[in-house]
N, C-alpha and C. Protein backbone atom coordinates (compact mmCIF):
# COMPACT_ATOMS: atom_id res chain seq x y z
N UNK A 1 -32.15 -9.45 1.70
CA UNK A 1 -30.87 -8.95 2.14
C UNK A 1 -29.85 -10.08 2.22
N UNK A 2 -30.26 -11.13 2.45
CA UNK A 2 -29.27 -12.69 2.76
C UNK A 2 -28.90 -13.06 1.24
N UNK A 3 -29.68 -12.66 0.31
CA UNK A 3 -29.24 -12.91 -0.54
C UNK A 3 -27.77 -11.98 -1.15
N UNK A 4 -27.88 -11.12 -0.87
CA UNK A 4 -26.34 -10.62 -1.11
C UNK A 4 -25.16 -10.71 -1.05
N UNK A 5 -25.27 -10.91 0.36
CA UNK A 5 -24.27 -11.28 1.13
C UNK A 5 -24.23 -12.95 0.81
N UNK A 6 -24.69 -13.77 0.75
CA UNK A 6 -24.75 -15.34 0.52
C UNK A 6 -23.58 -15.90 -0.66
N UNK A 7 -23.28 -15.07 -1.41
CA UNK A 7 -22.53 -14.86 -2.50
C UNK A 7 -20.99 -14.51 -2.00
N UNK A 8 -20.47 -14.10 -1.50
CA UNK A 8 -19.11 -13.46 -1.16
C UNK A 8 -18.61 -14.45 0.10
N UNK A 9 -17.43 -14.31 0.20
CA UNK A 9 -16.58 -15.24 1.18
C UNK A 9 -15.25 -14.49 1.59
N UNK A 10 -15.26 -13.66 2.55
CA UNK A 10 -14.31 -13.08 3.20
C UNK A 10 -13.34 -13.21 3.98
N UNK A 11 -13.23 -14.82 3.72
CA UNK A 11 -11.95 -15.60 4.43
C UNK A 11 -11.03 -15.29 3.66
N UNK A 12 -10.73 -15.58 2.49
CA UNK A 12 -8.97 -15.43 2.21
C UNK A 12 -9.18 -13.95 1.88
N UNK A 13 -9.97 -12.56 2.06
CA UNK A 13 -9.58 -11.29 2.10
C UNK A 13 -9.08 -11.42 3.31
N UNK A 14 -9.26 -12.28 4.54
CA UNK A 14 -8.80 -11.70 5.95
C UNK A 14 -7.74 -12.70 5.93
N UNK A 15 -7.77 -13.71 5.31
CA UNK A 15 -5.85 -14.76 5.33
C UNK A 15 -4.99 -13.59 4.69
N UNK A 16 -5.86 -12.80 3.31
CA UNK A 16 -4.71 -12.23 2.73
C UNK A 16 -3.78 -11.12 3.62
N UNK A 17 -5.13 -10.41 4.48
CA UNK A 17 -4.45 -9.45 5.14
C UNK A 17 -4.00 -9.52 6.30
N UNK A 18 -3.83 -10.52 6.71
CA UNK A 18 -3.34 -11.21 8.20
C UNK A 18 -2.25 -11.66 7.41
N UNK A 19 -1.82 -12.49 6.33
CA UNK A 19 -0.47 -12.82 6.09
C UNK A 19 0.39 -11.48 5.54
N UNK A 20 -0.23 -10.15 4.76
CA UNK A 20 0.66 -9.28 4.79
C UNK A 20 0.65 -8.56 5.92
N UNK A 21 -0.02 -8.36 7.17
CA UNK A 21 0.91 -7.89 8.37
C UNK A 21 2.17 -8.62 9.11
N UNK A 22 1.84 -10.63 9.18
CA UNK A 22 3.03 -11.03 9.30
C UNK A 22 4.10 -10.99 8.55
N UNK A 23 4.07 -10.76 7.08
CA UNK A 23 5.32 -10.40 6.43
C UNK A 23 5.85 -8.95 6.52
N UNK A 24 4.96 -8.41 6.93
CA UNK A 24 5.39 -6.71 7.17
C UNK A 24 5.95 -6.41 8.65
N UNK A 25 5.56 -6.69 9.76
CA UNK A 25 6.23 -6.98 10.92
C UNK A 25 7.74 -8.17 11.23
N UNK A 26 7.45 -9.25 10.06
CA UNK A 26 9.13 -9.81 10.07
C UNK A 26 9.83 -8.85 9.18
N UNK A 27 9.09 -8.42 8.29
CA UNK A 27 10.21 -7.41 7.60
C UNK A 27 10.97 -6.03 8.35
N UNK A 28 9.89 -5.86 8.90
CA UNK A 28 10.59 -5.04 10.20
C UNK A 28 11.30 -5.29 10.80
N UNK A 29 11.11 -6.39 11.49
CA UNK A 29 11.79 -7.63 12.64
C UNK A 29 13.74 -7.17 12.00
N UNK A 30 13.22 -7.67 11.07
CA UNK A 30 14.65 -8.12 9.64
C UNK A 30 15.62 -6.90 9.93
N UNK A 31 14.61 -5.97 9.29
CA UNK A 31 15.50 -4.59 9.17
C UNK A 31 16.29 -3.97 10.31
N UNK A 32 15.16 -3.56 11.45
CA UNK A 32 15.78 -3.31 12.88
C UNK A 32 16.37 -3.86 13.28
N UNK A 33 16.68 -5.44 13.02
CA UNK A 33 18.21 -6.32 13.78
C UNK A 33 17.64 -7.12 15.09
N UNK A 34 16.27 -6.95 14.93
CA UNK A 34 15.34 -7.99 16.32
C UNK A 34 15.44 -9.46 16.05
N UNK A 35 16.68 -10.14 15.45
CA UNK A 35 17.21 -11.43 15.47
C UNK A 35 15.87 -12.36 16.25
N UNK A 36 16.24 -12.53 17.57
CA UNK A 36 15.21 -13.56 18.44
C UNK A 36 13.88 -13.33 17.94
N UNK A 37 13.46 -12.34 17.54
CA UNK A 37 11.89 -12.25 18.13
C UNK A 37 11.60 -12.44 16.33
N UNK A 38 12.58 -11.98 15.80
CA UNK A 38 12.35 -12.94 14.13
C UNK A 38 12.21 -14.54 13.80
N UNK A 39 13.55 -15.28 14.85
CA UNK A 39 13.17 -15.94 14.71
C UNK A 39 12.36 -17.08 15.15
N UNK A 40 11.92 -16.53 16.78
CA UNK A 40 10.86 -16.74 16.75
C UNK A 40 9.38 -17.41 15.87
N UNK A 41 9.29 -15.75 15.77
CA UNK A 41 8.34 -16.02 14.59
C UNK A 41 8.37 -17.06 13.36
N UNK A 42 9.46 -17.27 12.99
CA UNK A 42 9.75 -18.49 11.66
C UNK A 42 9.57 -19.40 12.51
N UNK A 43 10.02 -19.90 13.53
CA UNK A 43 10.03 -21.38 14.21
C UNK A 43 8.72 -21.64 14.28
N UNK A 44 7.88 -20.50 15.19
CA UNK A 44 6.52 -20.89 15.16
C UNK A 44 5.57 -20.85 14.42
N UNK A 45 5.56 -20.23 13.12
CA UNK A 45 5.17 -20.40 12.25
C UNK A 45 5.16 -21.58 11.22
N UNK A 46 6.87 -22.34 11.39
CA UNK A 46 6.95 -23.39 10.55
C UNK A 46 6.62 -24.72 11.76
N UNK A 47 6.59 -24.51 12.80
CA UNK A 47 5.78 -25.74 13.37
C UNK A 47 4.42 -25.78 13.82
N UNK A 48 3.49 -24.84 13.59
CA UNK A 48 2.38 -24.76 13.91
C UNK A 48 1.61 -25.05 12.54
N UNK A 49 2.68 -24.52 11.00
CA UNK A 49 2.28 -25.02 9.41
C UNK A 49 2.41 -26.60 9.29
N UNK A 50 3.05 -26.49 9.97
CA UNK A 50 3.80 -28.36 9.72
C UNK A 50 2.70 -29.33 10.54
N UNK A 51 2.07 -28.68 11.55
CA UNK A 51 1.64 -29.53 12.37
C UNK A 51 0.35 -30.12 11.83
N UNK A 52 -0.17 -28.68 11.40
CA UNK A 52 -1.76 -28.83 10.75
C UNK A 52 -1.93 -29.01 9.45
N UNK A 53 -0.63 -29.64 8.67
CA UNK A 53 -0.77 -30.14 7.58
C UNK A 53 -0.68 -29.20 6.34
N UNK A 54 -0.49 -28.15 6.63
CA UNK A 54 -0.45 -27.75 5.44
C UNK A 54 -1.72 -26.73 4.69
N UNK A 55 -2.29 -26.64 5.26
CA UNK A 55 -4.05 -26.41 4.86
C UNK A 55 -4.24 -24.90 5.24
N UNK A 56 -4.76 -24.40 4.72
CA UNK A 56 -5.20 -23.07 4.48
C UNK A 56 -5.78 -22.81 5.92
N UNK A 57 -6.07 -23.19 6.93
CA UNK A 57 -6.47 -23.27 8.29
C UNK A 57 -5.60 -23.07 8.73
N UNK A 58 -4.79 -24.28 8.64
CA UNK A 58 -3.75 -24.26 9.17
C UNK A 58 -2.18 -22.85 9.20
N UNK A 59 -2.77 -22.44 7.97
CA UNK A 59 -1.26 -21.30 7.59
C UNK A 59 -2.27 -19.92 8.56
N UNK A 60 -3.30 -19.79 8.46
CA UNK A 60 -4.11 -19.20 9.45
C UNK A 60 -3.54 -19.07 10.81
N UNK A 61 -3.95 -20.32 11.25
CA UNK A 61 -3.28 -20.77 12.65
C UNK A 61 -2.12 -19.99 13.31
N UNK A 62 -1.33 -20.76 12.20
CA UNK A 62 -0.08 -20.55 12.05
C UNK A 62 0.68 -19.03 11.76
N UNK A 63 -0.26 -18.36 11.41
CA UNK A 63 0.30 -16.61 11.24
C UNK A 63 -0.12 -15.98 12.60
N UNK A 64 -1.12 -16.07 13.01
CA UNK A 64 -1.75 -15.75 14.05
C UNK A 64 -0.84 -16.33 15.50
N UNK A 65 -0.05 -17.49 15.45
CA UNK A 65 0.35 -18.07 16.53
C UNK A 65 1.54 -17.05 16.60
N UNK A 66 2.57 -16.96 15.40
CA UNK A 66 3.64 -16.38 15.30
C UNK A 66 3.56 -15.19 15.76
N UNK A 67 2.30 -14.38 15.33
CA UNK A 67 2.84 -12.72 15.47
C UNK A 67 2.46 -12.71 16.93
N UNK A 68 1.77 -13.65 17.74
CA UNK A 68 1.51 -13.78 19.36
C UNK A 68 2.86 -14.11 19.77
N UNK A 69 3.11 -14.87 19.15
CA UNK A 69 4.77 -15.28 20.05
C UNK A 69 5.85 -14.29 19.99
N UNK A 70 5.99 -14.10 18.73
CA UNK A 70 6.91 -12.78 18.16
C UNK A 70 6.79 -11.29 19.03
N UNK A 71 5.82 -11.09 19.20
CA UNK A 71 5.30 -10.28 20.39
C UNK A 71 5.51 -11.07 21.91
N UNK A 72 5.19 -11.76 22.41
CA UNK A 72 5.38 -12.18 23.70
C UNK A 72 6.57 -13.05 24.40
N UNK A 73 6.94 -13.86 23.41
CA UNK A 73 8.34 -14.19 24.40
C UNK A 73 9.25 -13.69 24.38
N UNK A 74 9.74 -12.84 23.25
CA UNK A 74 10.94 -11.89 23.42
C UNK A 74 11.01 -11.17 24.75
N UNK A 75 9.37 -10.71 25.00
CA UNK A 75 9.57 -9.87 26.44
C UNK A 75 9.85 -11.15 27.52
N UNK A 76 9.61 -12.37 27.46
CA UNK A 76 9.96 -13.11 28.69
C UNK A 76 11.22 -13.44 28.85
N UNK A 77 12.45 -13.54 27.47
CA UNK A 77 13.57 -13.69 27.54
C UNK A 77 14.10 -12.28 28.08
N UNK A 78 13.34 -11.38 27.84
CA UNK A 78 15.14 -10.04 28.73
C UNK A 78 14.43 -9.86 30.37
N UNK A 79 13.98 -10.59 30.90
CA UNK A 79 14.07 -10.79 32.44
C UNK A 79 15.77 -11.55 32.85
C-alpha cells in the first residue's frame, strides 16, 4: 500500500489551491470596495514573501498569513 502513495506529492496541489482562494478573496476584497482589509492582505503578504526569501515555503507562509490578517485586523480597526 506505501508503495502507491510513495510516488505522489501533494504539496503544490495544496500551494495551488490555497493561492487560488487568496486570489479569489482579494478579488472580492477588490470588487466590494474593502480597500483596508485588501490592503492589508498585499502588505502582509509582500512582507512575510520578502522575509522568507522568496521560496516556495515561504509564498506558503505568506498566503496563509495574509488571508489571517485580511480577516482579522480589519475587525480590530472599526472599534
Amino acid at each position: 500500500m506505501n508503495v502507491l502513495f510513495g510516488h505522489f506529492d501533494f504539496v503544490p496541489l495544496i500551494y495551488g489551491v490555497l493561492m487560488f482562494i487568496g486570489i479569489a478573496v482579494m478579488w472580492s476584497k477588490l470588487v466590494s470596495g474593502r480597500w483596508l482589509s485588501l490592503l492589508i492582505d498585499i502588505g502582509v503578504f509582500t512582507l512575510v514573501f520578502s522575509l522568507h526569501g522568496g521560496t516556495m515555503a515561504g509564498g506558503f507562509a505568506a498566503m496563509i498569513a495574509a488571508l489571517l490578517a485580511g480577516v482579522f485586523l480589519p475587525l480590530m480597526f472599526r472599534k
